[in-house]
PDB file of N, CA and C in Angstrom:
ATOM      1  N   UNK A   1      21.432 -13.867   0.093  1.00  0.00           N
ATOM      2  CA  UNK A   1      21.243 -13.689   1.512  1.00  0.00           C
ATOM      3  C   UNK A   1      22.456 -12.942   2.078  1.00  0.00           C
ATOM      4  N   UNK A   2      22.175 -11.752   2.745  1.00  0.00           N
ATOM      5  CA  UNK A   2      23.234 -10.961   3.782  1.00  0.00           C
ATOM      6  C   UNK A   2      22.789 -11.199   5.379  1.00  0.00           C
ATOM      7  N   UNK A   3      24.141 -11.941   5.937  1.00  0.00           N
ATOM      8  CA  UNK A   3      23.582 -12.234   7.156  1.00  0.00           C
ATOM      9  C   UNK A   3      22.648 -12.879   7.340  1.00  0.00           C
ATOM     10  N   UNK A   4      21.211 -12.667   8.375  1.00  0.00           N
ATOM     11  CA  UNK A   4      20.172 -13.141   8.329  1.00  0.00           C
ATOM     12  C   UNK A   4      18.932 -12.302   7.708  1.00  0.00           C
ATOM     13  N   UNK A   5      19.550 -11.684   6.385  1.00  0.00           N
ATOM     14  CA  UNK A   5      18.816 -10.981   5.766  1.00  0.00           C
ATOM     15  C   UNK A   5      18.412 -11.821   4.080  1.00  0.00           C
ATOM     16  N   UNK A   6      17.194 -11.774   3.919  1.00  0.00           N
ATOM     17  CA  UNK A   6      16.828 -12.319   2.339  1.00  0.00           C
ATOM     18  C   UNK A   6      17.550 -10.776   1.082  1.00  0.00           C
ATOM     19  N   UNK A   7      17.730 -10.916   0.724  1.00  0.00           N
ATOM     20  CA  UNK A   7      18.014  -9.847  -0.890  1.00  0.00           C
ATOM     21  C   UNK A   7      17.358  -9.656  -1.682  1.00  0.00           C
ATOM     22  N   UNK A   8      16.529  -9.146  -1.848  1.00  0.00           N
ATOM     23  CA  UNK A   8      15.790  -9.297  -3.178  1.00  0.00           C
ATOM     24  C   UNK A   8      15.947  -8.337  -4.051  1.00  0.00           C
ATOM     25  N   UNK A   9      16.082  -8.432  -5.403  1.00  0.00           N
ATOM     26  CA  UNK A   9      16.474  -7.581  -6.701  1.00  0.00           C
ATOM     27  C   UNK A   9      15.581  -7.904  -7.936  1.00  0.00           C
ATOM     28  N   UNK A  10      14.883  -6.714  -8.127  1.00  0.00           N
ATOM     29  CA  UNK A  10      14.156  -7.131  -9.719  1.00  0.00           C
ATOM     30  C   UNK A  10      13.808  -5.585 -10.626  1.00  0.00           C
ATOM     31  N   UNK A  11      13.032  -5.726 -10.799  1.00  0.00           N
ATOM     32  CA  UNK A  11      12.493  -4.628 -11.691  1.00  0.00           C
ATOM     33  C   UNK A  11      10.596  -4.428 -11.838  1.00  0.00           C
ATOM     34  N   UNK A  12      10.864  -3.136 -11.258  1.00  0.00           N
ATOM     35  CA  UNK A  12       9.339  -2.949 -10.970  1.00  0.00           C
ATOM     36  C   UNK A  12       8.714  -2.238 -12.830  1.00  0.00           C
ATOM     37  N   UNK A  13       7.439  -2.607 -12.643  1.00  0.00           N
ATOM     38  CA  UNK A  13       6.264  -3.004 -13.725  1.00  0.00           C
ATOM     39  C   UNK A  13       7.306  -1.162 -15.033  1.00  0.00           C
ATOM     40  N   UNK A  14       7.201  -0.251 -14.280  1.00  0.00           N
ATOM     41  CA  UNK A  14       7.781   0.840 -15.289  1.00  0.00           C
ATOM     42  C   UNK A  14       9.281   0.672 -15.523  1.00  0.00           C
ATOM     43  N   UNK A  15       9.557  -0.418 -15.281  1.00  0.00           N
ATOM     44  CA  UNK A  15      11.048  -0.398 -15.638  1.00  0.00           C
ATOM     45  C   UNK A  15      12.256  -0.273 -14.744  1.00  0.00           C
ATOM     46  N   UNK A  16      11.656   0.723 -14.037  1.00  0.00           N
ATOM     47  CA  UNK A  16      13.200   1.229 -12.358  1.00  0.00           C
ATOM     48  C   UNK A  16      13.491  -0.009 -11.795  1.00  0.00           C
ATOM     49  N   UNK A  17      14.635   0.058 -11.143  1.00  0.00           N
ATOM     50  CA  UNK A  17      15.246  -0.904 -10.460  1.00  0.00           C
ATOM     51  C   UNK A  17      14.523  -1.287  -8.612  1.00  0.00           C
ATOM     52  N   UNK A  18      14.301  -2.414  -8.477  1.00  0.00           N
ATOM     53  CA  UNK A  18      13.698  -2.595  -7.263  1.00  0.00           C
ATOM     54  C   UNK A  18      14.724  -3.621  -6.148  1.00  0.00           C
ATOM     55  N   UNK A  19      14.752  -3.110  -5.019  1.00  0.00           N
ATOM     56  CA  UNK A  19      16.337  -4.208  -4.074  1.00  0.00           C
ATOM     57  C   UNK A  19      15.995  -3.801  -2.592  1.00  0.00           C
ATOM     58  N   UNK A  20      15.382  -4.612  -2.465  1.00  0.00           N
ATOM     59  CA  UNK A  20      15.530  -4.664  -0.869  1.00  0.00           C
ATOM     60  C   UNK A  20      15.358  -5.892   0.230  1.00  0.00           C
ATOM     61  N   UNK A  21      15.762  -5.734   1.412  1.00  0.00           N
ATOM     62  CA  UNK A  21      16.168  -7.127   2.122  1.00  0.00           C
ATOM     63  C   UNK A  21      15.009  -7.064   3.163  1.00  0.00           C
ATOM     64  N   UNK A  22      15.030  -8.296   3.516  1.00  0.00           N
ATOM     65  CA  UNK A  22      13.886  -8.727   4.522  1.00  0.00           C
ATOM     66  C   UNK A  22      13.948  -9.797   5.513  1.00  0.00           C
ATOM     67  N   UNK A  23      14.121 -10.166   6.672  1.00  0.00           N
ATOM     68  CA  UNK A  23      14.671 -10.550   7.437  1.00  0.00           C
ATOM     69  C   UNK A  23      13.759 -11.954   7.261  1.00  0.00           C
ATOM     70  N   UNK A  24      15.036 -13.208   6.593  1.00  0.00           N
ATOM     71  CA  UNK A  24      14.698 -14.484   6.387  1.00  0.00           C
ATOM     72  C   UNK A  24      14.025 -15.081   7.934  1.00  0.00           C
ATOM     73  N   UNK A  25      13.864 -14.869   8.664  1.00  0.00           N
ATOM     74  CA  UNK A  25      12.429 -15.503   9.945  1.00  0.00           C
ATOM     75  C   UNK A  25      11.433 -14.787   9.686  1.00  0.00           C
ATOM     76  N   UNK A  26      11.285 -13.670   8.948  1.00  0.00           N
ATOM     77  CA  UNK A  26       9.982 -12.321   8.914  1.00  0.00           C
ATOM     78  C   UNK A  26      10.411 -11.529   9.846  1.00  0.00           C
ATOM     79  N   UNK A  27       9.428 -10.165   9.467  1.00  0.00           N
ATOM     80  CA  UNK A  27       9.597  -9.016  10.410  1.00  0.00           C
ATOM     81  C   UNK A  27       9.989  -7.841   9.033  1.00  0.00           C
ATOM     82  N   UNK A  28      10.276  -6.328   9.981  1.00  0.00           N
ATOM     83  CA  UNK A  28      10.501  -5.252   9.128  1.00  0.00           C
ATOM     84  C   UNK A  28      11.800  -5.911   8.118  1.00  0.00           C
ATOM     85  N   UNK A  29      11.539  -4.991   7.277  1.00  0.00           N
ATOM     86  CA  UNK A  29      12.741  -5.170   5.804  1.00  0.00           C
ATOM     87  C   UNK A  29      13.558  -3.551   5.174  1.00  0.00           C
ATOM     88  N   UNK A  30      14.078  -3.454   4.647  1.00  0.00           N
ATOM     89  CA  UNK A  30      14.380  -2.353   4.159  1.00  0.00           C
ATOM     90  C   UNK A  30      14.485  -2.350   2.277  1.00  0.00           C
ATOM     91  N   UNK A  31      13.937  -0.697   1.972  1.00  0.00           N
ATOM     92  CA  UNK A  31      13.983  -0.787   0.412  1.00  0.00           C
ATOM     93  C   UNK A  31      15.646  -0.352   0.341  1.00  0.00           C
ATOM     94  N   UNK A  32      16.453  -0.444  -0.449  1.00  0.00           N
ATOM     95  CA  UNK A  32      17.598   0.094  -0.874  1.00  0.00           C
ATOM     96  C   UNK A  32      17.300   0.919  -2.202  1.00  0.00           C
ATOM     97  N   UNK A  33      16.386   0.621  -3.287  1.00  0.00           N
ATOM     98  CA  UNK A  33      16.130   1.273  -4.010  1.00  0.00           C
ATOM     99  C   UNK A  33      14.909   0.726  -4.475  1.00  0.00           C
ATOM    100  N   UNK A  34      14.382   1.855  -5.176  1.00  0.00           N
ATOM    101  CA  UNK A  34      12.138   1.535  -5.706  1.00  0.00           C
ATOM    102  C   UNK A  34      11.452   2.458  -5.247  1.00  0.00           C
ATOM    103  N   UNK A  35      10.006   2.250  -5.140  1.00  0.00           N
ATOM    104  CA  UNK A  35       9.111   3.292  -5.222  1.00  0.00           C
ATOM    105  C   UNK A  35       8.425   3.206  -3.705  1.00  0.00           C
ATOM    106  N   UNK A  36       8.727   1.970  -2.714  1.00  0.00           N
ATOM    107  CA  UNK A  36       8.007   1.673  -1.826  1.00  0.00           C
ATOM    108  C   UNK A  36       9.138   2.430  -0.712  1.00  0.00           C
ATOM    109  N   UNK A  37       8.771   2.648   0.495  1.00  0.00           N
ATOM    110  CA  UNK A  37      10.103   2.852   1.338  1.00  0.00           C
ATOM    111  C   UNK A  37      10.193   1.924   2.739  1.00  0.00           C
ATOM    112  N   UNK A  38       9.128   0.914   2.614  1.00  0.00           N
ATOM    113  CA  UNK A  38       9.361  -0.088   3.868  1.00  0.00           C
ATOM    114  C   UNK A  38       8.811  -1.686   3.456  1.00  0.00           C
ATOM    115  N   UNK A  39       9.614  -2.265   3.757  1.00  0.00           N
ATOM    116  CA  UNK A  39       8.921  -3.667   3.757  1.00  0.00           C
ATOM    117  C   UNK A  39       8.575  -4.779   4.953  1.00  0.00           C
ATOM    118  N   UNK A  40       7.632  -5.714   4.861  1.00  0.00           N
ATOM    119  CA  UNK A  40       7.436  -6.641   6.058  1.00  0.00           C
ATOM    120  C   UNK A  40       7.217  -7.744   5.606  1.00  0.00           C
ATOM    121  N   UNK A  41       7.676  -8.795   5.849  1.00  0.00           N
ATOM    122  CA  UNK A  41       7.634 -10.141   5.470  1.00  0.00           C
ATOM    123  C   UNK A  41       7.038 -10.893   6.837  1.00  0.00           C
ATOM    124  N   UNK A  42       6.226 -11.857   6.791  1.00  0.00           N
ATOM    125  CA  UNK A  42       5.576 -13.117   7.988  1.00  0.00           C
ATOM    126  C   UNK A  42       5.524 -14.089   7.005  1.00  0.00           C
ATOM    127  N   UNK A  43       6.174 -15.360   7.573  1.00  0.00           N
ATOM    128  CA  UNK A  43       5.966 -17.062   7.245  1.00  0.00           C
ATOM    129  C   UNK A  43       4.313 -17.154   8.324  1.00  0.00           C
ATOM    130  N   UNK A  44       3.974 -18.034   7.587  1.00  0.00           N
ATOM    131  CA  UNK A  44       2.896 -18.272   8.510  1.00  0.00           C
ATOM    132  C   UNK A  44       3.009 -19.743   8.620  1.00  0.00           C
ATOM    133  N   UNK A  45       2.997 -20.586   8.090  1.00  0.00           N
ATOM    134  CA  UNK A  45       3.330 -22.280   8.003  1.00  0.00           C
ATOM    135  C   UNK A  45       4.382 -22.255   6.968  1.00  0.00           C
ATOM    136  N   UNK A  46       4.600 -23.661   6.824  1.00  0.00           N
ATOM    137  CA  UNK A  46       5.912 -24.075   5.945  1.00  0.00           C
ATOM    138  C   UNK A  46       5.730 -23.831   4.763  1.00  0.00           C
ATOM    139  N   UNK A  47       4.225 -23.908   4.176  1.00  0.00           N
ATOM    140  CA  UNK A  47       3.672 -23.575   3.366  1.00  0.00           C
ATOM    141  C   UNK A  47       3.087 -21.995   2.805  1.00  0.00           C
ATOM    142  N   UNK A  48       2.937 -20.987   3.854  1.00  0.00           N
ATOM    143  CA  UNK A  48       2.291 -19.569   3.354  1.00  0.00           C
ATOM    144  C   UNK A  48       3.384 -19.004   3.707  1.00  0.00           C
ATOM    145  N   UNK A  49       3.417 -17.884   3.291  1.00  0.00           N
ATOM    146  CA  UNK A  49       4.784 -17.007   3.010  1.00  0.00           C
ATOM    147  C   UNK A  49       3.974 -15.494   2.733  1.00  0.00           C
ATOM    148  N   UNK A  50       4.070 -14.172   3.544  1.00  0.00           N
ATOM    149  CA  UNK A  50       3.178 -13.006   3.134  1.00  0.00           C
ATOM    150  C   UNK A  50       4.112 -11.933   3.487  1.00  0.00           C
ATOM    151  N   UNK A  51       4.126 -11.102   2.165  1.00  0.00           N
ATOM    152  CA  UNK A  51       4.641 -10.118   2.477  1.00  0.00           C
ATOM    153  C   UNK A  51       3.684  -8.379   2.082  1.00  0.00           C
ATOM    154  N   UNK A  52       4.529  -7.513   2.640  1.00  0.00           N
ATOM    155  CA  UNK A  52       3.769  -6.209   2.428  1.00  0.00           C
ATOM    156  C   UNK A  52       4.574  -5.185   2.104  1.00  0.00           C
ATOM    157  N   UNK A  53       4.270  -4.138   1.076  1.00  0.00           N
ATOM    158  CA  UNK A  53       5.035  -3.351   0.698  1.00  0.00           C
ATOM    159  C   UNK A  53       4.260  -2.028   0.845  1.00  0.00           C
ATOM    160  N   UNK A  54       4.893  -0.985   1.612  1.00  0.00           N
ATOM    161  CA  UNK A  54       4.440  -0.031   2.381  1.00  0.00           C
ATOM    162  C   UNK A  54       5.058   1.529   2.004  1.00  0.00           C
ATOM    163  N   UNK A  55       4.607   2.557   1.886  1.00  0.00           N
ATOM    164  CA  UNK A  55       4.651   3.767   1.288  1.00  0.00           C
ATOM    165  C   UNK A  55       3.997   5.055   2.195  1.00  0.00           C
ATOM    166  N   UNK A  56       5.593   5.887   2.828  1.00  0.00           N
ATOM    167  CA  UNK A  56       4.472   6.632   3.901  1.00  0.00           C
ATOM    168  C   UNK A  56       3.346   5.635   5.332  1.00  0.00           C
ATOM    169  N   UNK A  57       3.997   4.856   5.451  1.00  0.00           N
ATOM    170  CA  UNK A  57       3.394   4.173   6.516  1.00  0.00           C
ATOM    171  C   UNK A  57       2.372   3.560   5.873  1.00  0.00           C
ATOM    172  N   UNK A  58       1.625   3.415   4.868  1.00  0.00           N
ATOM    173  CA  UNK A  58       0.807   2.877   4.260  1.00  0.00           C
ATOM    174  C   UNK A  58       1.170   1.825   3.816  1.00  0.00           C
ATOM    175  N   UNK A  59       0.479   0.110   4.189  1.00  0.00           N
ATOM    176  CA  UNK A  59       0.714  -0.634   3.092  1.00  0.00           C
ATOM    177  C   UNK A  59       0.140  -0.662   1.828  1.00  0.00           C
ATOM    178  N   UNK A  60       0.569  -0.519   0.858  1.00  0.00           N
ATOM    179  CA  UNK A  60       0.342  -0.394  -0.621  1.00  0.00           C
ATOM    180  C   UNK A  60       0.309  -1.648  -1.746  1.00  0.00           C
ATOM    181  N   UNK A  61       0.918  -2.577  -0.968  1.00  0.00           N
ATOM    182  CA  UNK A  61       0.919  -4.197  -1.368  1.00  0.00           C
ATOM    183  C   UNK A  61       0.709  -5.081  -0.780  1.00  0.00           C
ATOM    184  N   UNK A  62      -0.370  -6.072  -1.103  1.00  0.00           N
ATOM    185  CA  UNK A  62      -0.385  -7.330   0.011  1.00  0.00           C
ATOM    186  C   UNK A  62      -0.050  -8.638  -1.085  1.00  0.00           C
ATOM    187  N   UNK A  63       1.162  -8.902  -0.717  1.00  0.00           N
ATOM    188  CA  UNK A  63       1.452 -10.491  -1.367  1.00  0.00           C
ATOM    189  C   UNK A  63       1.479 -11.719  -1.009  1.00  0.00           C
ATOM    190  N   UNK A  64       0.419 -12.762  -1.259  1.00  0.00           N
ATOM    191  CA  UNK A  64       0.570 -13.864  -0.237  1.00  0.00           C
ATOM    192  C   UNK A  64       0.971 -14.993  -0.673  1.00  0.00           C
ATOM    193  N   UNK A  65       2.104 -15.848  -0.447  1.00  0.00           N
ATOM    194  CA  UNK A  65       1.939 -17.231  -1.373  1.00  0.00           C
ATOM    195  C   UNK A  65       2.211 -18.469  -0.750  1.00  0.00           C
ATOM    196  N   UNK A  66       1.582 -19.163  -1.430  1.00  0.00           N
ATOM    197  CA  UNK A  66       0.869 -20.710  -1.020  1.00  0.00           C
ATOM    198  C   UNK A  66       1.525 -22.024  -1.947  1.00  0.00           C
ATOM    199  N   UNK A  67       2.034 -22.694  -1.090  1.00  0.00           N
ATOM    200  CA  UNK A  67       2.387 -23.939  -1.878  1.00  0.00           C
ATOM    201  C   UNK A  67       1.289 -25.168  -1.115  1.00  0.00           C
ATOM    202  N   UNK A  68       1.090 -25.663  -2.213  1.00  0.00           N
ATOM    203  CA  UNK A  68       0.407 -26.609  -1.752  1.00  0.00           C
ATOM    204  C   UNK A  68       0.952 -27.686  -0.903  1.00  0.00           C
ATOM    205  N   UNK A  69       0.147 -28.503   0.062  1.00  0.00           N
ATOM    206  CA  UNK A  69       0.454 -29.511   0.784  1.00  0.00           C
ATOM    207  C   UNK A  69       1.419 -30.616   0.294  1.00  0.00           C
ATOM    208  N   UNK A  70       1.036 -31.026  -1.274  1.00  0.00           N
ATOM    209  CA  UNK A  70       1.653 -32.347  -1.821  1.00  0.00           C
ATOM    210  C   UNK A  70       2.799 -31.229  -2.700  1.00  0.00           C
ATOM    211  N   UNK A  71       2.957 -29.873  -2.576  1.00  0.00           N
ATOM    212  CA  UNK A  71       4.057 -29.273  -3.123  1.00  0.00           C
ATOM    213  C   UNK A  71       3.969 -29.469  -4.970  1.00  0.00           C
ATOM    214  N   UNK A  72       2.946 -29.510  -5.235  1.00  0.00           N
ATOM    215  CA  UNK A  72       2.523 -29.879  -6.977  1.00  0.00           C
ATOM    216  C   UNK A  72       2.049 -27.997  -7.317  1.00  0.00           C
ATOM    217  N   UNK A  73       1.096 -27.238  -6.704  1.00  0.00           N
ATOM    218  CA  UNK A  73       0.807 -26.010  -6.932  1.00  0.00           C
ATOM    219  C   UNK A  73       1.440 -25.106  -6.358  1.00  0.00           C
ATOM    220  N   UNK A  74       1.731 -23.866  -6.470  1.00  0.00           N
ATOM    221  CA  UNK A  74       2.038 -22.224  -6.381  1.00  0.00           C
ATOM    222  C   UNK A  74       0.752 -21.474  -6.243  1.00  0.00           C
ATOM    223  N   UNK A  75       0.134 -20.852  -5.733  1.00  0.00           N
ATOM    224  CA  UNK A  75      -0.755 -19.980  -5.662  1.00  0.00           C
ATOM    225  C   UNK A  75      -0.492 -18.622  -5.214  1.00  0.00           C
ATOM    226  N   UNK A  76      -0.096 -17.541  -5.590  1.00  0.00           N
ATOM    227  CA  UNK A  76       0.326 -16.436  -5.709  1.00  0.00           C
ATOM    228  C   UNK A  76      -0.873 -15.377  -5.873  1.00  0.00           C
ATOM    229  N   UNK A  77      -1.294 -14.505  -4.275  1.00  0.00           N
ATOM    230  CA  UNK A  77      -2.223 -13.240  -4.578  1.00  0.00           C
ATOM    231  C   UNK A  77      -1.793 -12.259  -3.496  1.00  0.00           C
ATOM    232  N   UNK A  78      -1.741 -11.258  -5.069  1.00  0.00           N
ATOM    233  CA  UNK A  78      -1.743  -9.587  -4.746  1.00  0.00           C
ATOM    234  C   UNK A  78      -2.862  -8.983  -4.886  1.00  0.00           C
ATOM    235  N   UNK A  79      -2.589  -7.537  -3.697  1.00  0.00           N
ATOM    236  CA  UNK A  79      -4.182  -7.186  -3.241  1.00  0.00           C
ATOM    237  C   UNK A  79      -3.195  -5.744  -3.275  1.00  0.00           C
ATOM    238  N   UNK A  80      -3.699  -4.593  -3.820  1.00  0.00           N
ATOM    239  CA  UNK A  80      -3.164  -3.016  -3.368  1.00  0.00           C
ATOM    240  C   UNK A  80      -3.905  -2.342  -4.054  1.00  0.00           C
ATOM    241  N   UNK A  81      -2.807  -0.649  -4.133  1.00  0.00           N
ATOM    242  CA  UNK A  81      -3.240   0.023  -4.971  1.00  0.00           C
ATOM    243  C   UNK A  81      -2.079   0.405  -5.568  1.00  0.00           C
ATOM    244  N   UNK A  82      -2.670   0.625  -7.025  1.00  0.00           N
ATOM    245  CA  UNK A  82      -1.789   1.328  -8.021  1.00  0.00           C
ATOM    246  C   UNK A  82      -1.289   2.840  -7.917  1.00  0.00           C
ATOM    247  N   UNK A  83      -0.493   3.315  -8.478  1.00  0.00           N
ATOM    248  CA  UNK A  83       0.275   4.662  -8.757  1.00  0.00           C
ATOM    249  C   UNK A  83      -0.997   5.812  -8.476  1.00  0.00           C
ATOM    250  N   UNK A  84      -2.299   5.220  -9.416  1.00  0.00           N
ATOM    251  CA  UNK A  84      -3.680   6.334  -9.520  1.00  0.00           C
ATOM    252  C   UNK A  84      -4.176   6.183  -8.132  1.00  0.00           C
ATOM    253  N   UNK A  85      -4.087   5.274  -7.218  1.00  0.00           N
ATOM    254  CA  UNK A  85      -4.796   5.259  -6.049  1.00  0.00           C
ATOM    255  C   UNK A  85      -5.948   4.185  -6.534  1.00  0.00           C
ATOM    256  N   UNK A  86      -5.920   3.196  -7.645  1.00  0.00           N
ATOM    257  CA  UNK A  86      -7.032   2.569  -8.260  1.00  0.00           C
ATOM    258  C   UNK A  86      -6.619   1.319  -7.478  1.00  0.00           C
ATOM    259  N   UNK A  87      -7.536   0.482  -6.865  1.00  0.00           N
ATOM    260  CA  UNK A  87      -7.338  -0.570  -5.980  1.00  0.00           C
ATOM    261  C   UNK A  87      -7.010  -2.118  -7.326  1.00  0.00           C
ATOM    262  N   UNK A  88      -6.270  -3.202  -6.847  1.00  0.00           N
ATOM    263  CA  UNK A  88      -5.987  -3.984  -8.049  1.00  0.00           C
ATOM    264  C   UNK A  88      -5.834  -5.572  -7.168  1.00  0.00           C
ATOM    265  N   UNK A  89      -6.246  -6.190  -7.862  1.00  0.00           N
ATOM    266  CA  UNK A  89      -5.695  -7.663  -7.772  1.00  0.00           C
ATOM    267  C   UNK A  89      -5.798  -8.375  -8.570  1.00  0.00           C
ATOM    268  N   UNK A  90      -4.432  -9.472  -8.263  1.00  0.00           N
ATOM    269  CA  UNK A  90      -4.200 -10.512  -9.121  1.00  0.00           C
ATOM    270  C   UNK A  90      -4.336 -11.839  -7.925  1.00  0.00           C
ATOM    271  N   UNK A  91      -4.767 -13.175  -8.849  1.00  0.00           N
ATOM    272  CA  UNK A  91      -3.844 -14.654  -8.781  1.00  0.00           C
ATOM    273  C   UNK A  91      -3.195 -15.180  -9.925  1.00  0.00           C
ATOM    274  N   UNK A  92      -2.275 -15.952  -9.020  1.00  0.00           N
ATOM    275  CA  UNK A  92      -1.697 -16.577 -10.849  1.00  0.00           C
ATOM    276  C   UNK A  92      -1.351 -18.227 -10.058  1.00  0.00           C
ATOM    277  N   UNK A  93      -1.249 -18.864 -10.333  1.00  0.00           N
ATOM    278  CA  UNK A  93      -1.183 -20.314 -10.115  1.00  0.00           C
ATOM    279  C   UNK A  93      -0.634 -20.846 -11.193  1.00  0.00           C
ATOM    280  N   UNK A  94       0.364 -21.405 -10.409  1.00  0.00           N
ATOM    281  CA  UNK A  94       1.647 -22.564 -11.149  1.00  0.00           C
ATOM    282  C   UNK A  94       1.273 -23.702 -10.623  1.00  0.00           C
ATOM    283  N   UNK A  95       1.403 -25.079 -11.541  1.00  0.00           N
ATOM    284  CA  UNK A  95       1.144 -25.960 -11.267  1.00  0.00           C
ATOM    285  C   UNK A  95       2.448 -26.964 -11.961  1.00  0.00           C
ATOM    286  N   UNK A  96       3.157 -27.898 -10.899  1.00  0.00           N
ATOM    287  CA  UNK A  96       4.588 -28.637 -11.126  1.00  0.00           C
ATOM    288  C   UNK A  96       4.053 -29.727 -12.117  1.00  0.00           C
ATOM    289  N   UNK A  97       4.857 -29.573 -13.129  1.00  0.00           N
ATOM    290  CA  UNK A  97       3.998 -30.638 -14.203  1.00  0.00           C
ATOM    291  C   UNK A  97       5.337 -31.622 -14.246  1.00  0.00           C
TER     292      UNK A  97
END
C-alpha cells in the first residue's frame, strides 16, 4: 500500500511484468507497467470486491470476487476479451478447508 493507494504487482499470462495501484476505497487506478492503460476498482459489500481493466477507454476485463458469508468460499469471475478480440470467461472457487 502507497498512501491510500493498493499496489499491485504480478505477471501477466505472456510473461511481461504487470504493477499498478488502485485506490484502497475504489475508484480510478493507474497501470505503471502492462498491456492495459487504466484501471477501476468498486467494493460493493464487505464481501464483493470488482474490478476492471481498461484499454483505449475500453474495458477489456471484468473481475469480480466473492467471499462467502460464513467466509469458508472464494468465488472468483472473469468476463473480457482476449489479445484476438475472442470474448473469454472464467470461475474458479476456493474453498477454506
Amino acid at each position: 500500500m502507497v498512501g491510500d493507494q493498493d499496489q499491485v504487482t504480478g505477471t501477466a499470462a505472456d510473461g511481461s511484468p504487470v504493477k499498478y495501484e488502485v485506490p484502497d476505497k475504489g475508484g480510478a487506478g493507474k497501470f505503471l507497467t502492462g498491456q492495459f492503460d487504466a484501471v477501476s476498482s468498486k467494493r460493493i459489500n464487505d464481501n464483493t470486491f470488482e474490478i476492471g481493466y481498461m484499454k483505449g477507454g475500453k474495458e477489456m476485463v471484468h473481475f469480480r470476487s466473492v467471499v462467502s458469508k460464513d467466509g469458508k468460499t472464494l468465488t472468483n469471475t472473469t468476463k473480457g476479451t482476449d489479445a484476438q478480440g475472442k470474448p473469454f470467461s472464467r470461475v474458479a472457487v476456493w474453498e477454506k478447508q
